[in-house]
N, C-alpha and C. Protein backbone atom coordinates (compact mmCIF):
# COMPACT_ATOMS: atom_id res chain seq x y z
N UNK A 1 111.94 130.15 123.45
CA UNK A 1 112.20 131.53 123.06
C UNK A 1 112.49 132.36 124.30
N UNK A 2 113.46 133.21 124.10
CA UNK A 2 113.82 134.53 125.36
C UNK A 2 112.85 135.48 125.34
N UNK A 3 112.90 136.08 126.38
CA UNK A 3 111.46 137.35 126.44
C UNK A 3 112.79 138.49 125.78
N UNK A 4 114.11 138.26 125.72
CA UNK A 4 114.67 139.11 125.72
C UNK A 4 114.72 139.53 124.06
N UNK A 5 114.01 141.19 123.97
CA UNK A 5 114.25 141.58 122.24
C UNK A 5 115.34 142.17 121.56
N UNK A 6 115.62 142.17 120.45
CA UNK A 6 116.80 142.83 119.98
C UNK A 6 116.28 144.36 119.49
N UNK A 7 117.27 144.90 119.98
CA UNK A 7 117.07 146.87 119.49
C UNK A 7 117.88 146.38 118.43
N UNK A 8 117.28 146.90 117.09
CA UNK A 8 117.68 146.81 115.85
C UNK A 8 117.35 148.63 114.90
N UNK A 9 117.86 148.68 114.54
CA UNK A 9 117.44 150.06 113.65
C UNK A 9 116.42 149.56 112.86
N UNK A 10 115.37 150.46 112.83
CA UNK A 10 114.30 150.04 111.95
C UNK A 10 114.22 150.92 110.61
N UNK A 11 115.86 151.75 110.38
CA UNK A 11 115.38 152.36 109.08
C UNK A 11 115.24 151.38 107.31
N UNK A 12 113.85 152.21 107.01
CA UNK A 12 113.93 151.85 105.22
C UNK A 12 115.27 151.95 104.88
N UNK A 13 115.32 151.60 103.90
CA UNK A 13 116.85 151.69 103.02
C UNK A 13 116.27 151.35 101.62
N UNK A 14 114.97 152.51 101.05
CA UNK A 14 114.42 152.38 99.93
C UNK A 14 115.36 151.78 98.71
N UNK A 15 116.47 151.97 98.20
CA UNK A 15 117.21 151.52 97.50
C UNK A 15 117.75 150.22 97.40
N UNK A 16 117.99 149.69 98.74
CA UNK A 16 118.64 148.50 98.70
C UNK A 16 117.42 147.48 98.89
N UNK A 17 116.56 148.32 99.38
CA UNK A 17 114.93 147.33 99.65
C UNK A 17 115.11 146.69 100.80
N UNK A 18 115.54 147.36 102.16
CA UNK A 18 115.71 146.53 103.30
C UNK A 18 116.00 147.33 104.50
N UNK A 19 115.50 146.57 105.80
CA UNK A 19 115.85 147.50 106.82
C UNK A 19 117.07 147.85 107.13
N UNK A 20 117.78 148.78 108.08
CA UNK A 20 118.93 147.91 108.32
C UNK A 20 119.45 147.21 109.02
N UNK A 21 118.59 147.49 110.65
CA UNK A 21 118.50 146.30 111.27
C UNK A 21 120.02 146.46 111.87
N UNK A 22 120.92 147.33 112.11
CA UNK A 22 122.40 147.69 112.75
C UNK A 22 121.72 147.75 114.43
N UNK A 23 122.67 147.10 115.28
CA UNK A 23 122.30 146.61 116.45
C UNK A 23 122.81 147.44 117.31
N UNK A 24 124.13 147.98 116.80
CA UNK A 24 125.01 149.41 117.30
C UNK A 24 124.97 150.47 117.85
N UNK A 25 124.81 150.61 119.15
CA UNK A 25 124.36 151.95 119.72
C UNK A 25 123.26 152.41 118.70
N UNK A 26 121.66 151.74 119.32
CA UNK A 26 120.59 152.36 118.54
C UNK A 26 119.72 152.54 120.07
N UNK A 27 119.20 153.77 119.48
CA UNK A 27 118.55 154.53 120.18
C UNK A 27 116.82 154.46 119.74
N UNK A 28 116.35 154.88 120.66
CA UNK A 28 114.65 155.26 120.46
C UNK A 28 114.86 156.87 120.30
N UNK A 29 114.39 157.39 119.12
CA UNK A 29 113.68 157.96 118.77
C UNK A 29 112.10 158.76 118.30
N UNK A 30 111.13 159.72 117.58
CA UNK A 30 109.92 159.39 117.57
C UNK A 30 109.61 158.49 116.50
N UNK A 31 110.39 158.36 115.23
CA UNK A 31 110.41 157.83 114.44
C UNK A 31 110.72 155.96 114.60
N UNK A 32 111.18 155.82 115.80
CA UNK A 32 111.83 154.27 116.18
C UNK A 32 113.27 154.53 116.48
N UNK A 33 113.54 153.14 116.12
CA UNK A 33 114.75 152.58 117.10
C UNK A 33 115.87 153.08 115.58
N UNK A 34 116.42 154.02 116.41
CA UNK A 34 117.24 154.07 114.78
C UNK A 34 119.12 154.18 114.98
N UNK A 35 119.94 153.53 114.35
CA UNK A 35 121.45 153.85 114.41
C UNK A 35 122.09 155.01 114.52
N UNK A 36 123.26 155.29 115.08
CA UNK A 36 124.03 156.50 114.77
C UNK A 36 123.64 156.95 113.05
N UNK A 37 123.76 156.09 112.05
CA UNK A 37 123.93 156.60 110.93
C UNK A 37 122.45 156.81 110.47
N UNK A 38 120.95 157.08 111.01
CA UNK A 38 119.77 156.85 110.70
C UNK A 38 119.31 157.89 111.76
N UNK A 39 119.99 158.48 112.17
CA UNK A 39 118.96 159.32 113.62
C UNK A 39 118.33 160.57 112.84
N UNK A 40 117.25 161.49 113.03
CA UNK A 40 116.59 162.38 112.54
C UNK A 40 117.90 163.57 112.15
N UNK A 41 118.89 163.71 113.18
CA UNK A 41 119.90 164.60 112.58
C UNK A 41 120.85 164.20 111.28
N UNK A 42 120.98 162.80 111.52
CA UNK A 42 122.11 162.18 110.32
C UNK A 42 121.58 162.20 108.75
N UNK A 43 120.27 161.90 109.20
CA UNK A 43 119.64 161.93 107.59
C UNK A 43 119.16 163.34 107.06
N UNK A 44 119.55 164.20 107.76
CA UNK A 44 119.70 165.73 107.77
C UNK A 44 120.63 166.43 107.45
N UNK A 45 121.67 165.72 107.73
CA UNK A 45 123.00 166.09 107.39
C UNK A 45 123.54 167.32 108.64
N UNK A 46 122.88 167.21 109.81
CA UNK A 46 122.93 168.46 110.72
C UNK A 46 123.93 167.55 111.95
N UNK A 47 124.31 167.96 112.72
CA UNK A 47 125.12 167.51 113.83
C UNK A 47 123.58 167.19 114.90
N UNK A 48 124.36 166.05 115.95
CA UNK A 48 123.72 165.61 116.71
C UNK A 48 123.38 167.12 117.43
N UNK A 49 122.20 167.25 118.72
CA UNK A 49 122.11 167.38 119.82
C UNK A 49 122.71 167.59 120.38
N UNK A 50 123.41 168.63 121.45
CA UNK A 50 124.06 168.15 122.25
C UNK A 50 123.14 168.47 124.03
N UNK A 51 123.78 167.37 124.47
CA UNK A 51 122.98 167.41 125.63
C UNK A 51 122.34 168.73 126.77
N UNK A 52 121.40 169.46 126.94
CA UNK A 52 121.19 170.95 127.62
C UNK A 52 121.19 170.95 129.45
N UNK A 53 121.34 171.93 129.50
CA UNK A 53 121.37 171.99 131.45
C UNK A 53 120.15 171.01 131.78
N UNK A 54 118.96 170.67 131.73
CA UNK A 54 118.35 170.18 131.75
C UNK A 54 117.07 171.36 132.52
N UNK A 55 117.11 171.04 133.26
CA UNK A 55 115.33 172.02 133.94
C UNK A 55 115.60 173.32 134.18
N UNK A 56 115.55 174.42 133.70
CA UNK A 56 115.95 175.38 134.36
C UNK A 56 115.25 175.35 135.56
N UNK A 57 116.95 176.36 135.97
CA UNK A 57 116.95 176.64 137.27
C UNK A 57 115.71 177.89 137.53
N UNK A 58 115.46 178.86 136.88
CA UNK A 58 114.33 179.56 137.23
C UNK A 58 112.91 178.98 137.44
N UNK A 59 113.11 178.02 136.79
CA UNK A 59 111.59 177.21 137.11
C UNK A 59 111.41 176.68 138.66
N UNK A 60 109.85 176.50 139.26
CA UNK A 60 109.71 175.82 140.17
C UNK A 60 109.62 174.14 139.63
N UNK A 61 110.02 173.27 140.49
CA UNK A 61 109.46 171.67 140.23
C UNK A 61 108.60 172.02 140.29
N UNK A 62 107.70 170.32 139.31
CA UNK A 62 106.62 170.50 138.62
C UNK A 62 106.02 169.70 140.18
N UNK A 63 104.84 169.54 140.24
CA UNK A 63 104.17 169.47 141.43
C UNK A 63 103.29 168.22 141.11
C-alpha cells in the first residue's frame, strides 16, 4: 500500500445514497474535502469567495 491518500469529495448525495467521491479540484473546507460543485457556497446557490487583500495594512504583525 502507498502512504499516498486520495482527496475525494466527501459530500452525502442523500438521494442517490452515496458519496461523491469527485477527485477534481477538491478542496478542504470546515465541513471536509468537498468539489467545485459541493463547496458551502455551491450548495447555497451564492457565488464563490473571492480572494481579499489579505492582512490589512493598518494592522501591526502579529508578534
Amino acid at each position: 500500500m502507498s502512504d499516498e491518500t486520495i482527496r475525494e469529495c466527501g459530500h452525502w448525495d442523500g438521494t442517490a445514497r452515496r458519496l461523491c467521491r469527485d477527485v477534481d479540484g477538491v478542496r478542504l473546507y470546515a465541513t471536509g474535502l468537498r468539489c467545485a460543485r459541493h463547496t458551502p457556497a455551491a450548495l447555497t446557490h451564492r457565488p464563490e469567495p473571492q480572494p481579499g487583500p489579505g492582512w490589512p495594512a493598518h494592522r501591526k504583525e502579529a508578534a
